[in-house]
Protein backbone atom coordinates (compact mmCIF):
# COMPACT_ATOMS: atom_id res chain seq x y z
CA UNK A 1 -29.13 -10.28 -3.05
CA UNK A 2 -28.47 -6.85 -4.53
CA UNK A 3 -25.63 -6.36 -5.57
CA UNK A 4 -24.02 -2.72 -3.80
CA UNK A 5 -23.57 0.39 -6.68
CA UNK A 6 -19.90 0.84 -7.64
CA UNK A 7 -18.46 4.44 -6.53
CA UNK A 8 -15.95 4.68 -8.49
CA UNK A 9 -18.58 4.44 -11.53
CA UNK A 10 -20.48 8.10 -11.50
CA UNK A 11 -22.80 9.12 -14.98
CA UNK A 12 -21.29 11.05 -17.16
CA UNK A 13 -17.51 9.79 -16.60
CA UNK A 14 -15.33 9.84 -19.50
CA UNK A 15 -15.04 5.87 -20.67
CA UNK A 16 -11.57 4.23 -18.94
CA UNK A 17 -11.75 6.63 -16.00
CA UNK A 18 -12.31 5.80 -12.23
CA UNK A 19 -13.83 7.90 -9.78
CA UNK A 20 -11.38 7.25 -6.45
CA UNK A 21 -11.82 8.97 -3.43
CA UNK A 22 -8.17 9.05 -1.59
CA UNK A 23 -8.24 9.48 2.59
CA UNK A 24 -4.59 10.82 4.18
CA UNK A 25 -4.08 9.97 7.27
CA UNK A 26 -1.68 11.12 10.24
CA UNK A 27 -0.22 9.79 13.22
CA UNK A 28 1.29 12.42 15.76
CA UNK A 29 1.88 10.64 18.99
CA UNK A 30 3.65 7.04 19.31
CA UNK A 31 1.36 4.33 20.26
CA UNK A 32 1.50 2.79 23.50
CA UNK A 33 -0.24 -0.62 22.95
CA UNK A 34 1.88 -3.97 23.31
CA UNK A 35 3.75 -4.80 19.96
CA UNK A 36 1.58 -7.67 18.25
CA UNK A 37 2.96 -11.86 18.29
CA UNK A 38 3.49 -13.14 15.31
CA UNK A 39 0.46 -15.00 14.17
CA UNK A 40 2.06 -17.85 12.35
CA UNK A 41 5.29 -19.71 13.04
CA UNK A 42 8.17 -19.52 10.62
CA UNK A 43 7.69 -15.50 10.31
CA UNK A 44 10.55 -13.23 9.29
CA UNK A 45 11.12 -9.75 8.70
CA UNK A 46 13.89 -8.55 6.85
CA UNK A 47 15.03 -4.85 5.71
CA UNK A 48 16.23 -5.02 1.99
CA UNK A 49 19.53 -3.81 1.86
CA UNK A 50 19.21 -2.09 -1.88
CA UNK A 51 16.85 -4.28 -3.23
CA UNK A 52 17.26 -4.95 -6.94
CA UNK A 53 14.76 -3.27 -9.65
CA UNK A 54 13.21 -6.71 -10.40
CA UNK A 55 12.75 -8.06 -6.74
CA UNK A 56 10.90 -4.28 -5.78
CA UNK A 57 8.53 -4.86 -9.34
CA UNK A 58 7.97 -8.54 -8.40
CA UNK A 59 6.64 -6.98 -4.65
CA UNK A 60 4.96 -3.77 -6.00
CA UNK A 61 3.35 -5.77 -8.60
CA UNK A 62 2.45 -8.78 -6.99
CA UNK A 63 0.79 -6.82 -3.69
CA UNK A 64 -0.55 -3.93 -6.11
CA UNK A 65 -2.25 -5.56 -9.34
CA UNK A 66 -5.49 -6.00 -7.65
CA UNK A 67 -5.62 -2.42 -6.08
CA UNK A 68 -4.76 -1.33 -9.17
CA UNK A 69 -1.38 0.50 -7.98
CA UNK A 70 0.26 1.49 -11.41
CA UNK A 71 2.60 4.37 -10.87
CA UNK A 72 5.78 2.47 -10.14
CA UNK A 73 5.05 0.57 -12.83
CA UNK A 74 5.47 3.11 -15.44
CA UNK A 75 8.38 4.03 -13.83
CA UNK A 76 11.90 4.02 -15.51
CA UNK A 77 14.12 1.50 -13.63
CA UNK A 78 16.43 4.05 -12.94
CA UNK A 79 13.79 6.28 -11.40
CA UNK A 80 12.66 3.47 -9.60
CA UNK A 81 16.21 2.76 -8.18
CA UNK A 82 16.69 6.44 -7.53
CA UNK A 83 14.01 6.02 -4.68
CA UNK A 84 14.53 2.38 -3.61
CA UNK A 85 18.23 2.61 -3.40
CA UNK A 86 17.98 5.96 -1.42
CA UNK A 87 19.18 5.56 2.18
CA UNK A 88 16.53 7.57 3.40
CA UNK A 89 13.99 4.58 1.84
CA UNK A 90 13.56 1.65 3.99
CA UNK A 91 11.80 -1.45 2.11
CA UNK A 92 10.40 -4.17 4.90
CA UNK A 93 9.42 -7.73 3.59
CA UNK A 94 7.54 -10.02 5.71
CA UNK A 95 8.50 -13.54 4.91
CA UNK A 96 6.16 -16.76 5.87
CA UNK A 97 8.69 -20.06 5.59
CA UNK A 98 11.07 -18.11 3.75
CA UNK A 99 8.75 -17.01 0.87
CA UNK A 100 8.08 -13.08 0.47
CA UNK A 101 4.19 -12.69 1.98
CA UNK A 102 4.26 -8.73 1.91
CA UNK A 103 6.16 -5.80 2.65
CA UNK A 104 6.14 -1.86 4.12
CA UNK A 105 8.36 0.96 2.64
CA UNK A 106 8.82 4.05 4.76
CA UNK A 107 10.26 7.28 3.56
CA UNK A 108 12.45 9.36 5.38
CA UNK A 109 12.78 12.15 2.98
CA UNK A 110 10.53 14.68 4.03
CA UNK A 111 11.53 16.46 7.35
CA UNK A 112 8.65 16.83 8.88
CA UNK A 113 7.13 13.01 9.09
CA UNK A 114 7.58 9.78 7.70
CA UNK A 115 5.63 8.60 4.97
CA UNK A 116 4.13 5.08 4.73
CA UNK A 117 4.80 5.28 1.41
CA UNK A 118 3.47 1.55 0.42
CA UNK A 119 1.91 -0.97 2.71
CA UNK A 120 0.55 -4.72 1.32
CA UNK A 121 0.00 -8.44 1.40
CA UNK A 122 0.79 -10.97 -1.56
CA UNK A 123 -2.57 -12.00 -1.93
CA UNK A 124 -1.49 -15.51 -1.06
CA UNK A 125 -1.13 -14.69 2.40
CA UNK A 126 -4.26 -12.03 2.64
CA UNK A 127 -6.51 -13.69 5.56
CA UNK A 128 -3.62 -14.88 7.66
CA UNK A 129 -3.40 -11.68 10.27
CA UNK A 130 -0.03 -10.63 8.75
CA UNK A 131 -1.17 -7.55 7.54
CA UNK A 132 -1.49 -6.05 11.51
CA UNK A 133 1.37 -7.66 12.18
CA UNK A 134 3.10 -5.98 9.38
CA UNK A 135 1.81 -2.40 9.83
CA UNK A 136 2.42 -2.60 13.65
CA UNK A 137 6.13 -3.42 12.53
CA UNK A 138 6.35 -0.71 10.45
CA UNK A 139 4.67 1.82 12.59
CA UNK A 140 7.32 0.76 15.44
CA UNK A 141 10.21 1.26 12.72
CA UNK A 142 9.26 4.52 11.83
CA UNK A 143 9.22 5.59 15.41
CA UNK A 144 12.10 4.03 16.36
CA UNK A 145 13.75 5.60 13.34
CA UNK A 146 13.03 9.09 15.12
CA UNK A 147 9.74 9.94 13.89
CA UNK A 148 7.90 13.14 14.70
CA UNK A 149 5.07 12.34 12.56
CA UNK A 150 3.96 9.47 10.55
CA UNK A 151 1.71 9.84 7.46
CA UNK A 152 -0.21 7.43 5.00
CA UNK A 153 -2.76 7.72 2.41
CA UNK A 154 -5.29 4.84 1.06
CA UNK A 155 -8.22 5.45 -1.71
CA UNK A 156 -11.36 3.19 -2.33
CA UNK A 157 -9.41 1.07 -4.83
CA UNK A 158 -7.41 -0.34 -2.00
CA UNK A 159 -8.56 -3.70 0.30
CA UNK A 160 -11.79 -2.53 1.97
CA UNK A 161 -10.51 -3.18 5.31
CA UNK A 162 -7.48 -0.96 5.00
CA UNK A 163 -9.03 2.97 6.09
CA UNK A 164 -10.04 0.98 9.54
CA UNK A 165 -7.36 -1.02 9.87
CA UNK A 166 -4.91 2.25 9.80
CA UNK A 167 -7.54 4.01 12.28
CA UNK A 168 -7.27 1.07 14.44
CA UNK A 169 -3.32 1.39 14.13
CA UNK A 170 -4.23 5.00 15.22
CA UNK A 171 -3.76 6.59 12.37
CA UNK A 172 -5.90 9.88 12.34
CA UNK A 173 -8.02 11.12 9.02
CA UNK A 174 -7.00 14.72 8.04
CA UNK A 175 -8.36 15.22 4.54
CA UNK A 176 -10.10 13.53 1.59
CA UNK A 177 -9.47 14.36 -1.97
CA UNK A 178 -11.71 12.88 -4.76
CA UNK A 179 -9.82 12.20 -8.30
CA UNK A 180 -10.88 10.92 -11.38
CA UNK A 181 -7.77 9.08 -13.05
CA UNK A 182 -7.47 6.75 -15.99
CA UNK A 183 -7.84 2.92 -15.19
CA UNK A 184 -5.01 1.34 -15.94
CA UNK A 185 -6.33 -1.75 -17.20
CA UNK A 186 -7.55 0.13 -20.38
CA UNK A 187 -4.59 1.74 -20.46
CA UNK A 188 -2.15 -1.80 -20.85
CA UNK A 189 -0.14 -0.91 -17.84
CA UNK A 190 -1.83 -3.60 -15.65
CA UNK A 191 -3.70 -6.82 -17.16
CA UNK A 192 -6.90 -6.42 -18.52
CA UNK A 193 -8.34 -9.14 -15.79
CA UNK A 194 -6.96 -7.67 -12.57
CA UNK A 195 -8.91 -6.91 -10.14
CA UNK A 196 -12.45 -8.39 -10.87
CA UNK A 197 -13.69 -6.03 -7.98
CA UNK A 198 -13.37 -2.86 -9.72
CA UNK A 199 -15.52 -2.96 -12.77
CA UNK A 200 -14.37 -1.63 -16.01
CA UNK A 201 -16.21 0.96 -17.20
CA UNK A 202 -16.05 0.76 -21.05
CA UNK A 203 -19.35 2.52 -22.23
C-alpha cells in the first residue's frame, strides 16, 4: 500500500515550515435537529468558572500537541488569563467518570457572532462519540447565549474528520486561506515527537 503524499510538504519550502491550508466556517441559522444522548454513562459537562492558567495549559496542551496547536502556548500567562478569565470567554469541559475528556471555548467578544474559538478531545477519549456530543453542546450554548452567528475555523493539521464533522453540525464553508508557518516542533515550543502524522520536514 502506497502511502498518500503529505500536503503540507510542497518543493521548494523553506526547511521547518508547513504548508496548512485553514477552512472558516459559518453558521447563520440555529439548528433544528434533536440535541444528541450522551454516548457513555458517567458524562458531565461543566463551565469553568475562571479556570486557572495551569488547568487551561494542561487542556490546550493535552487536546492540541498532536494538531500541533502552539499559539497559546507561547503565550504569557497573563495574556493567557486576560482571555480565559474574560467574562465574555466561556471554557466547556466534558468530563467521562470525573476525569477531563475534552473541552469547547466560545468567545463572545466580537459583536457580530460567536467564535468557536477551540474545540477538542484528550486523545484518551478520541473514538468514544464525545466529540459530537461535545460540539452539539457547544453549538446549543452559543445559541442559547444569544447568538446571531456562530463561526469556526479548522486547517489540515487538525483530526481529519473535523471539516465534515463541523459541516455535518451545519457549519457552512466561506473561505480558505493557505499559510505557510513554522512547525513548531523545530521550533522547541511543542516536543520534537508529537504528532507522528505530520512529518517533519528537515531537508
Amino acid at each position: 500500500m502506497t502511502t498518500p503524499p503529505d500536503l503540507r510538504i510542497v518543493p521548494g519550502l523553506p526547511p521547518g515550515k508547513l504548508r496548512v491550508v485553514v477552512t472558516y466556517l459559518e453558521m447563520t441559522t440555529q439548528p433544528t435537529a434533536p440535541k444528541q444522548r450522551p454516548p457513555v454513562e458517567k458524562l458531565a459537562l461543566l463551565r469553568a468558572e475562571r479556570p486557572t492558567v495551569s488547568f487551561y495549559r494542561y487542556l490546550y496542551d493535552t487536546v492540541g500537541e498532536p494538531w500541533l496547536w502552539s499559539e497559546r502556548r507561547v503565550m504569557s500567562d497573563e495574556a493567557l488569563a486576560h482571555i480565559i478569565h474574560d467574562p465574555r470567554v466561556e471554557v466547556m469541559v466534558l468530563y467521562v467518570g470525573g476525569v477531563p475528556a475534552g473541552y469547547a471555548e466560545l468567545s463572545r467578544r466580537k459583536a457580530d457572532a460567536v467564535d468557536l474559538s477551540y474545540f477538542g478531545m484528550i486523545p484518551d477519549f478520541i473514538g468514544m462519540k464525545l466529540g459530537p456530543f461535545l460540539l452539539n453542546c457547544a453549538i446549543d450554548a452559543a445559541w442559547s447565549g444569544g447568538a446571531k452567528k456562530l463561526t469556526v475555523n479548522t486547517c489540515t493539521l487538525d483530526h481529519p474528520k473535523a471539516l465534515g464533522l463541523y459541516q455535518r453540525m451545519g457549519f457552512v464553508p466561506v473561505r480558505q486561506v493557505t499559510r505557510i508557518t513554522d512547525d513548531p516542533r523545530v521550533t522547541g515550543v511543542i516536543p520534537v515527537d508529537a504528532a507522528p502524522q505530520h512529518p517533519i520536514v528537515t531537508t
